[in-house]
ModelCIF file with pLDDT and N, C-alpha, C, O atoms, coordinates in Angstrom:
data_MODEL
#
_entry.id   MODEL 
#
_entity.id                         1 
_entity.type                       polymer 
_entity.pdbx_number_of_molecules   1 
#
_entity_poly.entity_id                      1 
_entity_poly.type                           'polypeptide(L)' 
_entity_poly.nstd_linkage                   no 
_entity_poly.nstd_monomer                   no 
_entity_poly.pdbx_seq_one_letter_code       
;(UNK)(UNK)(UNK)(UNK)(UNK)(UNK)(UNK)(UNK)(UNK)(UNK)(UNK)(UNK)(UNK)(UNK)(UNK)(UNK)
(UNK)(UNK)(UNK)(UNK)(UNK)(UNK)(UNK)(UNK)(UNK)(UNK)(UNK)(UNK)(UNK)(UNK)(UNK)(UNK)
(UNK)(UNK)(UNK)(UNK)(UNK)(UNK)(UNK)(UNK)(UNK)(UNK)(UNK)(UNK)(UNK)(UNK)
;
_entity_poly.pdbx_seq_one_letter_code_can   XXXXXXXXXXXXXXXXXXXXXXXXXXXXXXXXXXXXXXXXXXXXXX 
_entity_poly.pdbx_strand_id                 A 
#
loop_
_entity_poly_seq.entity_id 
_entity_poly_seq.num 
_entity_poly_seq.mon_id 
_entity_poly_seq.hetero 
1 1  UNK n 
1 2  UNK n 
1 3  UNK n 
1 4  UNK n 
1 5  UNK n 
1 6  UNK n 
1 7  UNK n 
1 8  UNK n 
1 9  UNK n 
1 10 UNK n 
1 11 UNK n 
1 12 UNK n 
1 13 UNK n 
1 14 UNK n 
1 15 UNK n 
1 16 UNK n 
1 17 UNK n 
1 18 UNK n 
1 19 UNK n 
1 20 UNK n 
1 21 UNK n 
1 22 UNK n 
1 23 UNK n 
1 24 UNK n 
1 25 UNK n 
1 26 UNK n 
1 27 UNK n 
1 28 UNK n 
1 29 UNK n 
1 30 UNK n 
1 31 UNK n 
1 32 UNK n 
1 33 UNK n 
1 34 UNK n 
1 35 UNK n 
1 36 UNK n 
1 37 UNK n 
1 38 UNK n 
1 39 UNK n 
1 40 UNK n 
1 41 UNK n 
1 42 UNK n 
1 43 UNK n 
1 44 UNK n 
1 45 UNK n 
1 46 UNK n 
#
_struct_asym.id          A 
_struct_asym.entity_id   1 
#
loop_
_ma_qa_metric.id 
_ma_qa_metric.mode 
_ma_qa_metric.name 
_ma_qa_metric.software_group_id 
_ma_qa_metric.type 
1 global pLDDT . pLDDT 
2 local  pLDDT . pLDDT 
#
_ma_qa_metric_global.metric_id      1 
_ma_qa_metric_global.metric_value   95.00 
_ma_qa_metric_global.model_id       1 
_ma_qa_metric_global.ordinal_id     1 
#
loop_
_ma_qa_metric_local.label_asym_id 
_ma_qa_metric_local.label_comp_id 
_ma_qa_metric_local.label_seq_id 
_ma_qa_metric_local.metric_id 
_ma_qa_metric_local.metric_value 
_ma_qa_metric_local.model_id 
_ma_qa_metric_local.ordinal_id 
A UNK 1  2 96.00 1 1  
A UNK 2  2 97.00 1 2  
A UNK 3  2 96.00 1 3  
A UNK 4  2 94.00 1 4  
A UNK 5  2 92.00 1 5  
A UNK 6  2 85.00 1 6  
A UNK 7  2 93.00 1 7  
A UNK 8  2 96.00 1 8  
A UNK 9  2 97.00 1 9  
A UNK 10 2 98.00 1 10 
A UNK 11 2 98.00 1 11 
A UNK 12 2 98.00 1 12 
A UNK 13 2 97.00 1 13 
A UNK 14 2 97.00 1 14 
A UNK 15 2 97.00 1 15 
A UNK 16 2 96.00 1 16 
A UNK 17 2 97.00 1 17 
A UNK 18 2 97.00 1 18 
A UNK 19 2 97.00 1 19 
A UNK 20 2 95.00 1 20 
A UNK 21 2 96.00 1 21 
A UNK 22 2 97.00 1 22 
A UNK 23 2 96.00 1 23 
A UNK 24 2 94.00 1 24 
A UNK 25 2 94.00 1 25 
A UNK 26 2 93.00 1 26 
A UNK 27 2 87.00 1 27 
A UNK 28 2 93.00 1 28 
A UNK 29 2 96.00 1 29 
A UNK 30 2 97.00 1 30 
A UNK 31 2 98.00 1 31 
A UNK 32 2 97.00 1 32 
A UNK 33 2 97.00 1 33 
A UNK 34 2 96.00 1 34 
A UNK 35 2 95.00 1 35 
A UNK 36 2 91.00 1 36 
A UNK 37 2 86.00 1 37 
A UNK 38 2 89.00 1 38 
A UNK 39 2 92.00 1 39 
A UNK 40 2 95.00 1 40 
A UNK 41 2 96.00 1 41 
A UNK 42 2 96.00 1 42 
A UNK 43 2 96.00 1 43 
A UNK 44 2 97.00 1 44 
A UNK 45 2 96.00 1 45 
A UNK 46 2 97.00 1 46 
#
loop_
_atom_site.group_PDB 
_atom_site.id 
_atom_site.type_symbol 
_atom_site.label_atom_id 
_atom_site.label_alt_id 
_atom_site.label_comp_id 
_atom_site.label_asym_id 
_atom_site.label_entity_id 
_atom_site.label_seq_id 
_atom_site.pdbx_PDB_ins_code 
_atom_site.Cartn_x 
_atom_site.Cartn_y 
_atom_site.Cartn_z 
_atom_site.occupancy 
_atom_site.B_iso_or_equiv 
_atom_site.pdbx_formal_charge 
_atom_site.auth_seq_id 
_atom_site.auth_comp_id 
_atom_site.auth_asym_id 
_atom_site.auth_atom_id 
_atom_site.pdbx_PDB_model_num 
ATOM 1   N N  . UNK A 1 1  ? -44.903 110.238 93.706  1.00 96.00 ? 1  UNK A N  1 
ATOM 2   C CA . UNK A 1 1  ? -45.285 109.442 92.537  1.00 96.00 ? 1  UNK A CA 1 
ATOM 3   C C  . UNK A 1 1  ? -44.426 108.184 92.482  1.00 96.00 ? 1  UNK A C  1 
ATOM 4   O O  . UNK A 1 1  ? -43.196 108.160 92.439  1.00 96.00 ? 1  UNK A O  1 
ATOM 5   N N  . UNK A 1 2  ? -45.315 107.070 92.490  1.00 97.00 ? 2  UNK A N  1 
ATOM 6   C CA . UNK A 1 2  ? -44.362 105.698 92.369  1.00 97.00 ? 2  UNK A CA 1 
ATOM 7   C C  . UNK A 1 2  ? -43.043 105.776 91.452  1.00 97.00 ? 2  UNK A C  1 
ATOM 8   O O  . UNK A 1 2  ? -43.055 106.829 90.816  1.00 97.00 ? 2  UNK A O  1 
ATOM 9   N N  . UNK A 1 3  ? -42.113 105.130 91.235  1.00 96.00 ? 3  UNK A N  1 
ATOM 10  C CA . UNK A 1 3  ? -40.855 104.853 90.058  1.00 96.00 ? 3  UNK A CA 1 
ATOM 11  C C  . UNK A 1 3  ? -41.194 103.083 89.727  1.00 96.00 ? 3  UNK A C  1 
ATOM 12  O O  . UNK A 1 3  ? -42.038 102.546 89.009  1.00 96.00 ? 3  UNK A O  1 
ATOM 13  N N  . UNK A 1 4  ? -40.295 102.621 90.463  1.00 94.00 ? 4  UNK A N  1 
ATOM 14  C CA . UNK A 1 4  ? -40.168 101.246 90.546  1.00 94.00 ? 4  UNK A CA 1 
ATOM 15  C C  . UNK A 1 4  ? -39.743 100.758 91.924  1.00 94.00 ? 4  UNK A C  1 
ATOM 16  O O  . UNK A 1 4  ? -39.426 101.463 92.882  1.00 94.00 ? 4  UNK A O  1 
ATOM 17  N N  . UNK A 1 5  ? -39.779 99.715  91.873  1.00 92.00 ? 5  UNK A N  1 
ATOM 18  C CA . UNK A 1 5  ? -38.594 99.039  93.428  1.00 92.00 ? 5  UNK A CA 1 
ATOM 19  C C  . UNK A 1 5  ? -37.869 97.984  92.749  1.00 92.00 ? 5  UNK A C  1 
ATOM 20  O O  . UNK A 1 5  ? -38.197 97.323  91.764  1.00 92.00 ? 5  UNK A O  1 
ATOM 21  N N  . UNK A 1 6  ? -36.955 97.955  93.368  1.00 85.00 ? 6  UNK A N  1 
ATOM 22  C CA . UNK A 1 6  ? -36.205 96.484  92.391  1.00 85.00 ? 6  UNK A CA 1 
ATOM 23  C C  . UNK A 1 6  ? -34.884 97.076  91.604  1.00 85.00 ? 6  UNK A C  1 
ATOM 24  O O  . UNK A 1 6  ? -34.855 97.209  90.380  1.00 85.00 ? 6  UNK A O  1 
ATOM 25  N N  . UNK A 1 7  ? -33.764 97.422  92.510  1.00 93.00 ? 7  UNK A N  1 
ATOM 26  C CA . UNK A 1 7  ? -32.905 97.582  91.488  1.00 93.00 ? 7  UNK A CA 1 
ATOM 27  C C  . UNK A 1 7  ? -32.544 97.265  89.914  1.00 93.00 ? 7  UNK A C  1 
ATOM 28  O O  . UNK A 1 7  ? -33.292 96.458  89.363  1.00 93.00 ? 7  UNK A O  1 
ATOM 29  N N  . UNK A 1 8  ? -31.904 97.596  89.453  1.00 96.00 ? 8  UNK A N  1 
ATOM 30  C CA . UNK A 1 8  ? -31.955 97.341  88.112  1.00 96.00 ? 8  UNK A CA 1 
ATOM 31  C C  . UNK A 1 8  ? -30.041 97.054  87.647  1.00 96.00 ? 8  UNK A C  1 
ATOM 32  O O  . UNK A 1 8  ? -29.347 96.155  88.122  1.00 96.00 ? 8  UNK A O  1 
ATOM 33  N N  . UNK A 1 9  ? -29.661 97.921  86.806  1.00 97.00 ? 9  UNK A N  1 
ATOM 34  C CA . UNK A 1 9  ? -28.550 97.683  86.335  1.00 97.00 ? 9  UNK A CA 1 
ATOM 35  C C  . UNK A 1 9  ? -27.819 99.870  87.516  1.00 97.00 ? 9  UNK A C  1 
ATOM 36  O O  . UNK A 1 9  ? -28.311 100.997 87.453  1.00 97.00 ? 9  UNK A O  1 
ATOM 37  N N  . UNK A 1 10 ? -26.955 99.486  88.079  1.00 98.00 ? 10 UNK A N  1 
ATOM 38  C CA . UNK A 1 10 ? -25.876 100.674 88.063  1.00 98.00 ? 10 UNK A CA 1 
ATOM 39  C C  . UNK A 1 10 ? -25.334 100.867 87.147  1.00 98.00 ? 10 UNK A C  1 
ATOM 40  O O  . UNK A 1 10 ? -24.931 99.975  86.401  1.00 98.00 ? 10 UNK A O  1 
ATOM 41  N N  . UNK A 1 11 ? -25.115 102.586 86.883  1.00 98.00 ? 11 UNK A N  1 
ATOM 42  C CA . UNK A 1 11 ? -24.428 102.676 85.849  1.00 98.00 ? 11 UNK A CA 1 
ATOM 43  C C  . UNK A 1 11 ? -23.587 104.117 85.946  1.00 98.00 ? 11 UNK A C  1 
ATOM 44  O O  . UNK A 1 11 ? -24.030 105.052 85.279  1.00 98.00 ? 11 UNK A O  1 
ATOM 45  N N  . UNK A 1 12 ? -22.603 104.292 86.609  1.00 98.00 ? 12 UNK A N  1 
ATOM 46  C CA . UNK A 1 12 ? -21.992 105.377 86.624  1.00 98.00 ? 12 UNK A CA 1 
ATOM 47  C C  . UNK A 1 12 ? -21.643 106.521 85.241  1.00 98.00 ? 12 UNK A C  1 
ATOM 48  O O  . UNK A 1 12 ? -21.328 106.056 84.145  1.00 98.00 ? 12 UNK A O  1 
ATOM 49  N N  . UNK A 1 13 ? -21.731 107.799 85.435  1.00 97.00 ? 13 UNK A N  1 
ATOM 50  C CA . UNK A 1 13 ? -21.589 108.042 84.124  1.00 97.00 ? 13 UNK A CA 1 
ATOM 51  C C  . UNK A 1 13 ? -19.869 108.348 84.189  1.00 97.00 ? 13 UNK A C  1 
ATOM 52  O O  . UNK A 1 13 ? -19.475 108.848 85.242  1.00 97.00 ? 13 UNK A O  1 
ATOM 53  N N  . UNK A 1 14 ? -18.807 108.060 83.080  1.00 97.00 ? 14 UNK A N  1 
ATOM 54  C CA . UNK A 1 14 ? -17.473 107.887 82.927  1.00 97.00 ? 14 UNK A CA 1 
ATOM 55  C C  . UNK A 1 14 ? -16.775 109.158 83.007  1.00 97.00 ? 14 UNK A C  1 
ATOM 56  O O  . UNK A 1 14 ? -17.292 110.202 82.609  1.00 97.00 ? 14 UNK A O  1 
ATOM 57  N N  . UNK A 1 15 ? -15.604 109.093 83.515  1.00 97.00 ? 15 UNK A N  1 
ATOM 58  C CA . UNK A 1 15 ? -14.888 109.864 83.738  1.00 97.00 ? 15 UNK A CA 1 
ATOM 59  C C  . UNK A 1 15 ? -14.015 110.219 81.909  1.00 97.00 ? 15 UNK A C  1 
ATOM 60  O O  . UNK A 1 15 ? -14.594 110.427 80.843  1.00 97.00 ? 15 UNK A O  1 
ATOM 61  N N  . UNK A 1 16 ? -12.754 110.173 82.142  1.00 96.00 ? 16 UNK A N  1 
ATOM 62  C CA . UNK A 1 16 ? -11.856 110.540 81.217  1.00 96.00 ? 16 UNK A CA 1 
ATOM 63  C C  . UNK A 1 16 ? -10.732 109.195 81.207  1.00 96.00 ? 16 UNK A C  1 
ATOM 64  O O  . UNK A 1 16 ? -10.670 108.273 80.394  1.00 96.00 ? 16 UNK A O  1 
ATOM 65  N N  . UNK A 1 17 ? -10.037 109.412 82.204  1.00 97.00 ? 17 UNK A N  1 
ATOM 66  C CA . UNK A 1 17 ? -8.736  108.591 82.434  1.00 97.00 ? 17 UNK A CA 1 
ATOM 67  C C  . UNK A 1 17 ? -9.430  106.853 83.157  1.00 97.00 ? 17 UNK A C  1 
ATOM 68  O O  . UNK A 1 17 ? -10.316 106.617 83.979  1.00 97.00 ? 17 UNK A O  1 
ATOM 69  N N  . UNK A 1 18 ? -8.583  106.026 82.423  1.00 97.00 ? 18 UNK A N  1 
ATOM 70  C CA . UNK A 1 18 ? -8.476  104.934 82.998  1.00 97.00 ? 18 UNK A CA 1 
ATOM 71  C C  . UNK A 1 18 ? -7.703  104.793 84.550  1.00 97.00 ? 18 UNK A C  1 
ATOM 72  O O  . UNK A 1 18 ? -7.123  105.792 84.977  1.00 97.00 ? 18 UNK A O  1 
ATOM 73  N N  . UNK A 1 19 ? -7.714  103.619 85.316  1.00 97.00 ? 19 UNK A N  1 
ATOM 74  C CA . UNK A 1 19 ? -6.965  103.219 86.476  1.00 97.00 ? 19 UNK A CA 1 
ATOM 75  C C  . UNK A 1 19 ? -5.612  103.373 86.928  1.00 97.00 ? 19 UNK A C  1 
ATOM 76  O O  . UNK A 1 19 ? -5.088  103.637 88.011  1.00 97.00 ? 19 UNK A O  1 
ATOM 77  N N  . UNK A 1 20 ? -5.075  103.049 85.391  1.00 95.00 ? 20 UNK A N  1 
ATOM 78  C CA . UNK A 1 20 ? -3.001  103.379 85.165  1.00 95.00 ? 20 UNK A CA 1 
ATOM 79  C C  . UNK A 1 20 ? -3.127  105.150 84.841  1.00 95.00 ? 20 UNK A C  1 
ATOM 80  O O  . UNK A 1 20 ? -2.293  105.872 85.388  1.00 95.00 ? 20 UNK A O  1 
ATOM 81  N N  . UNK A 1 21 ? -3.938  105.630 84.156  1.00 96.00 ? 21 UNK A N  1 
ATOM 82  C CA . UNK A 1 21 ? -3.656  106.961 84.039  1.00 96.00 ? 21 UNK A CA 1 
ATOM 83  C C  . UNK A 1 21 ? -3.848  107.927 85.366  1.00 96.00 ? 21 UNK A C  1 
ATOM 84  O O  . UNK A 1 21 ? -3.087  108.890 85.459  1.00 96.00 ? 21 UNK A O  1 
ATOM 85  N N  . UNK A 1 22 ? -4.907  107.692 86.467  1.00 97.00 ? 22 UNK A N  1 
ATOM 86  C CA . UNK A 1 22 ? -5.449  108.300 87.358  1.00 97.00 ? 22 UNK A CA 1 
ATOM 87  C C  . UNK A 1 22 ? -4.199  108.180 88.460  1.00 97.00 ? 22 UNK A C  1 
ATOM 88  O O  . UNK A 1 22 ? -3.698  109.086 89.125  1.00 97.00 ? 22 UNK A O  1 
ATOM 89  N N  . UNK A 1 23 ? -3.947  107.119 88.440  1.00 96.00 ? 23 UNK A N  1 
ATOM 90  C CA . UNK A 1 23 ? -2.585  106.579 89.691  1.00 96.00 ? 23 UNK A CA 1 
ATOM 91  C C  . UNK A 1 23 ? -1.290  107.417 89.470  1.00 96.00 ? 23 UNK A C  1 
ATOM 92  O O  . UNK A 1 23 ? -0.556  107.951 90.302  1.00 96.00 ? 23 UNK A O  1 
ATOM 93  N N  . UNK A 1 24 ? -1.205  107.371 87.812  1.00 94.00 ? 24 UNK A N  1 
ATOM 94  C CA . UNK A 1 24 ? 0.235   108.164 87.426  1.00 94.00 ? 24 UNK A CA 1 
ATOM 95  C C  . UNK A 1 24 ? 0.423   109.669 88.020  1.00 94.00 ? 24 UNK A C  1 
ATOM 96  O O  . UNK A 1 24 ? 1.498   110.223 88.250  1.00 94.00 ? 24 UNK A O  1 
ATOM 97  N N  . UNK A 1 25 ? -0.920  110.208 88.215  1.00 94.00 ? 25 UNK A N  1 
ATOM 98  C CA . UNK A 1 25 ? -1.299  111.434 88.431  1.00 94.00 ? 25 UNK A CA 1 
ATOM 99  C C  . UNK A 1 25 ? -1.735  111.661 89.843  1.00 94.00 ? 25 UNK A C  1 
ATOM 100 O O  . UNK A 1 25 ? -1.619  112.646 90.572  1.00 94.00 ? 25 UNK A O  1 
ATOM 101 N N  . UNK A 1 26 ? -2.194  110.647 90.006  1.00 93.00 ? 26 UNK A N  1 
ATOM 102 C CA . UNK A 1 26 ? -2.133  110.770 91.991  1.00 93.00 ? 26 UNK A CA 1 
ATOM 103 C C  . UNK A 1 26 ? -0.649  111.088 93.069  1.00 93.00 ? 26 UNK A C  1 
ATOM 104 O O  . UNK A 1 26 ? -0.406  111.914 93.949  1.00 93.00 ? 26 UNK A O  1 
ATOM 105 N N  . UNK A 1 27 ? -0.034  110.169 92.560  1.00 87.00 ? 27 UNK A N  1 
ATOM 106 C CA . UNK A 1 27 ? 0.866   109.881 92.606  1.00 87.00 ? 27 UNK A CA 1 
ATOM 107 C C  . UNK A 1 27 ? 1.239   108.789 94.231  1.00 87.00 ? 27 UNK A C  1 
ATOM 108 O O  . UNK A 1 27 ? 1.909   107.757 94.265  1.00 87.00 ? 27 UNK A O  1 
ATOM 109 N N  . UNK A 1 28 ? 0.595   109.427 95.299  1.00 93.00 ? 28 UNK A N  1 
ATOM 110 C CA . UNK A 1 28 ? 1.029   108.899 96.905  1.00 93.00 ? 28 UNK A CA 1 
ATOM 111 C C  . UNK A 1 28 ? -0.405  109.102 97.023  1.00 93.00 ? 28 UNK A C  1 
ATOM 112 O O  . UNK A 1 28 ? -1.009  110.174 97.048  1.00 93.00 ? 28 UNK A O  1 
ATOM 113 N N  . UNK A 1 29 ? -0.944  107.707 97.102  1.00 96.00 ? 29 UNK A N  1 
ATOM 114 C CA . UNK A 1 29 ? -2.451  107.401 97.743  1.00 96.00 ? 29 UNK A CA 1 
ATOM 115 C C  . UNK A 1 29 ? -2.538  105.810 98.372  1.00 96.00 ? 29 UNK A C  1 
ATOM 116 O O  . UNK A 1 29 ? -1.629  105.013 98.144  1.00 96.00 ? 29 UNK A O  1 
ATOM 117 N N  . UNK A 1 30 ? -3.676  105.459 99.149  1.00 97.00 ? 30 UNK A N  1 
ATOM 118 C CA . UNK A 1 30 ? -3.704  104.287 99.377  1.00 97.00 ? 30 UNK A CA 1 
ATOM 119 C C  . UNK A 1 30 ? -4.975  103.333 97.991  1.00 97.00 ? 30 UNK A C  1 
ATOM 120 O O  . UNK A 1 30 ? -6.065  103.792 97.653  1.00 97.00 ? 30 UNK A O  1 
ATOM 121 N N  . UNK A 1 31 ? -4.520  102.349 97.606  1.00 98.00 ? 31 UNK A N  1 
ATOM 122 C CA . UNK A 1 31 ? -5.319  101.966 96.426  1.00 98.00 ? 31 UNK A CA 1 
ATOM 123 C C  . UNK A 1 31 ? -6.155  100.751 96.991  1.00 98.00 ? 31 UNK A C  1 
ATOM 124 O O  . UNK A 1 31 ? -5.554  99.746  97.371  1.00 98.00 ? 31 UNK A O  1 
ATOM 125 N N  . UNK A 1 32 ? -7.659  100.834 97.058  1.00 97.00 ? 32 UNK A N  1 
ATOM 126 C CA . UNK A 1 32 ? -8.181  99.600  97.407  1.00 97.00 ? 32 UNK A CA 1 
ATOM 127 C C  . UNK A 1 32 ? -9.043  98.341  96.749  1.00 97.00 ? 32 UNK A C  1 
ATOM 128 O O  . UNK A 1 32 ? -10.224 98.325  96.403  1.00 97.00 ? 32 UNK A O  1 
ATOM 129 N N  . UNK A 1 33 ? -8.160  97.417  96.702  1.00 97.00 ? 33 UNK A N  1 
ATOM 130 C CA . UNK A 1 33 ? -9.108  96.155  95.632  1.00 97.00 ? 33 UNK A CA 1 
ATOM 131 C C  . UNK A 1 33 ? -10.451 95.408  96.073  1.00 97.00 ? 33 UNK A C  1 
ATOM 132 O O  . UNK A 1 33 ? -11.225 94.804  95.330  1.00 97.00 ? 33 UNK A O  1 
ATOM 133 N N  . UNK A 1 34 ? -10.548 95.588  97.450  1.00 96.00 ? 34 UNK A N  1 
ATOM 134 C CA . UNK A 1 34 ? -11.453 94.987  98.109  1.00 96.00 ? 34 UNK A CA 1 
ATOM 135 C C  . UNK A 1 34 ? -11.740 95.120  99.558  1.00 96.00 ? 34 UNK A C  1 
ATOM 136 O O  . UNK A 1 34 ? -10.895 95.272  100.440 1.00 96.00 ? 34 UNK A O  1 
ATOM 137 N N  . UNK A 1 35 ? -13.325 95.029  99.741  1.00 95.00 ? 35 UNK A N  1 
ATOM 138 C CA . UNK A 1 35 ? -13.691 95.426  100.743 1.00 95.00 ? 35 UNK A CA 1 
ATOM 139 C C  . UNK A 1 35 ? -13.686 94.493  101.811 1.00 95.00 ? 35 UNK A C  1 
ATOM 140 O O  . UNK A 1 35 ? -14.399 93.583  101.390 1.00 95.00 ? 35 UNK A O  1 
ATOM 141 N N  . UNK A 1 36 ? -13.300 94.192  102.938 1.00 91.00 ? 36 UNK A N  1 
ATOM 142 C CA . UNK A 1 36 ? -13.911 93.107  103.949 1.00 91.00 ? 36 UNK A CA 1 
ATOM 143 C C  . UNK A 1 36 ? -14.328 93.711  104.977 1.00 91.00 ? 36 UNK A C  1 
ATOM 144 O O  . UNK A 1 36 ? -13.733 94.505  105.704 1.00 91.00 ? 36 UNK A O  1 
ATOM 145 N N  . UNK A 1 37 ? -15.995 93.086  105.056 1.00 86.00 ? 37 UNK A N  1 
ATOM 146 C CA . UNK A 1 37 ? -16.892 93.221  105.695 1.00 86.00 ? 37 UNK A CA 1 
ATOM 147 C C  . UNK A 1 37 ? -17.002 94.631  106.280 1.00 86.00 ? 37 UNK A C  1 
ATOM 148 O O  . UNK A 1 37 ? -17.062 95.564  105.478 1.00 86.00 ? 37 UNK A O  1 
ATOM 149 N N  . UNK A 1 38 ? -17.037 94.898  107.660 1.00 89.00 ? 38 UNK A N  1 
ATOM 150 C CA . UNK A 1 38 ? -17.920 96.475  107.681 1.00 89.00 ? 38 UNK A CA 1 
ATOM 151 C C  . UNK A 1 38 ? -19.396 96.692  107.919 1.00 89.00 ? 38 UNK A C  1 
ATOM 152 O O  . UNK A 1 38 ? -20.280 95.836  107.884 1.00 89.00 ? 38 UNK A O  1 
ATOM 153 N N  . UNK A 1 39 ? -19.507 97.963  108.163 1.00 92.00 ? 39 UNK A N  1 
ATOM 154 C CA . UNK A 1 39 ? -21.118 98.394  108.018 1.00 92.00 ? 39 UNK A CA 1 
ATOM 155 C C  . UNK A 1 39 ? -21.387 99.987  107.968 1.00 92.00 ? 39 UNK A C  1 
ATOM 156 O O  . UNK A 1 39 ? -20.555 100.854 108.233 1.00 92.00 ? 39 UNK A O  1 
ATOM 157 N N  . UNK A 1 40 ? -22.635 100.172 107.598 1.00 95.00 ? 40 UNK A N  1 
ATOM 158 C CA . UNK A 1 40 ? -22.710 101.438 107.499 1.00 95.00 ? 40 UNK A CA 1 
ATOM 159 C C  . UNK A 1 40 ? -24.186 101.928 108.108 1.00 95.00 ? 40 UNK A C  1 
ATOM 160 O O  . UNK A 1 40 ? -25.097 101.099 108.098 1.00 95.00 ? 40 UNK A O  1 
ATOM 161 N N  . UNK A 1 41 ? -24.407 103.123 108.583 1.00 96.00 ? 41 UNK A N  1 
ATOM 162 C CA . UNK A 1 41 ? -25.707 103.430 109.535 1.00 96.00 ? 41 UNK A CA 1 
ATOM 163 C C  . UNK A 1 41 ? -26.635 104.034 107.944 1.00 96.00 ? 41 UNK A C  1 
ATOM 164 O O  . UNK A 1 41 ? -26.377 104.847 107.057 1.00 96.00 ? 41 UNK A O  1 
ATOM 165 N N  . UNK A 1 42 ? -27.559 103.283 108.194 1.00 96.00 ? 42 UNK A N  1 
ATOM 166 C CA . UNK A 1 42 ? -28.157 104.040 106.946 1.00 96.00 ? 42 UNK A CA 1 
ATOM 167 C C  . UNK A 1 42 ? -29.223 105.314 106.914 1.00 96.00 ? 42 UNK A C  1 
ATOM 168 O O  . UNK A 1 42 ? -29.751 105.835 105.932 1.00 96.00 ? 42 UNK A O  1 
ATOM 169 N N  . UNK A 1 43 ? -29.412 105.766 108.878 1.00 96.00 ? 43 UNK A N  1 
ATOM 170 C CA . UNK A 1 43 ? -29.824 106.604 109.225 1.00 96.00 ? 43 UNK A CA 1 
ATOM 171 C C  . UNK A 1 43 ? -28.762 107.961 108.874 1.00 96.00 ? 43 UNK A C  1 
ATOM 172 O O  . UNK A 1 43 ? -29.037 108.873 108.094 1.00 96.00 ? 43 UNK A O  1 
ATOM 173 N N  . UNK A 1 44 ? -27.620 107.833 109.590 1.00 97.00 ? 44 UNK A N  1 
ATOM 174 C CA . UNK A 1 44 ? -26.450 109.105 109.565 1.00 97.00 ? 44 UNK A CA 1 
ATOM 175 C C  . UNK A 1 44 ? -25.747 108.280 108.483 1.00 97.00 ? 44 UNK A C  1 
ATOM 176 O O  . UNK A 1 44 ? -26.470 108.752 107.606 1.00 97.00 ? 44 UNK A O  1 
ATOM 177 N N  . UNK A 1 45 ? -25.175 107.683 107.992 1.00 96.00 ? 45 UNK A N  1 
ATOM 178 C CA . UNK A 1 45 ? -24.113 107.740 106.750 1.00 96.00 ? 45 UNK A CA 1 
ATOM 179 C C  . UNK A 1 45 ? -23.102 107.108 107.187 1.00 96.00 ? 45 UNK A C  1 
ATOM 180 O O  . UNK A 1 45 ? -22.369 106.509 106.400 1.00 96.00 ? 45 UNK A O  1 
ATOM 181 N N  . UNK A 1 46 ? -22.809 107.124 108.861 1.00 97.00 ? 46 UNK A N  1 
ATOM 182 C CA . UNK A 1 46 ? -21.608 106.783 109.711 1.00 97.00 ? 46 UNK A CA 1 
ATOM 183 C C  . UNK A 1 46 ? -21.366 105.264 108.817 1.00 97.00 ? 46 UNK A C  1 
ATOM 184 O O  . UNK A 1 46 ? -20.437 104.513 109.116 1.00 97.00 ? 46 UNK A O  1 
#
């Protein structure tokens, strides 16, 4: 059955903790602000 085509708005549904709260609690991770360039197989996921 058709939907639409044409993205629209994303909208994740929210967690609990903000960015400073999640980190305090991670504690040793790598944190990333931005992506450069890349690709992804959209057959396998690779």
């Amino acid at each position: 059955t058709p939907t639409f085509s044409g993205r629209g708005n994303l909208v994740v549904a929210p967690g609990e903790r903000d960015l400073s709260a999640i980190l305090a609690d991670v504690g040793d991770c790598v944190l990333i602000t931005s992506f450069m360039g890349g690709n992804s197989d959209s057959t396998t996921g690779d």
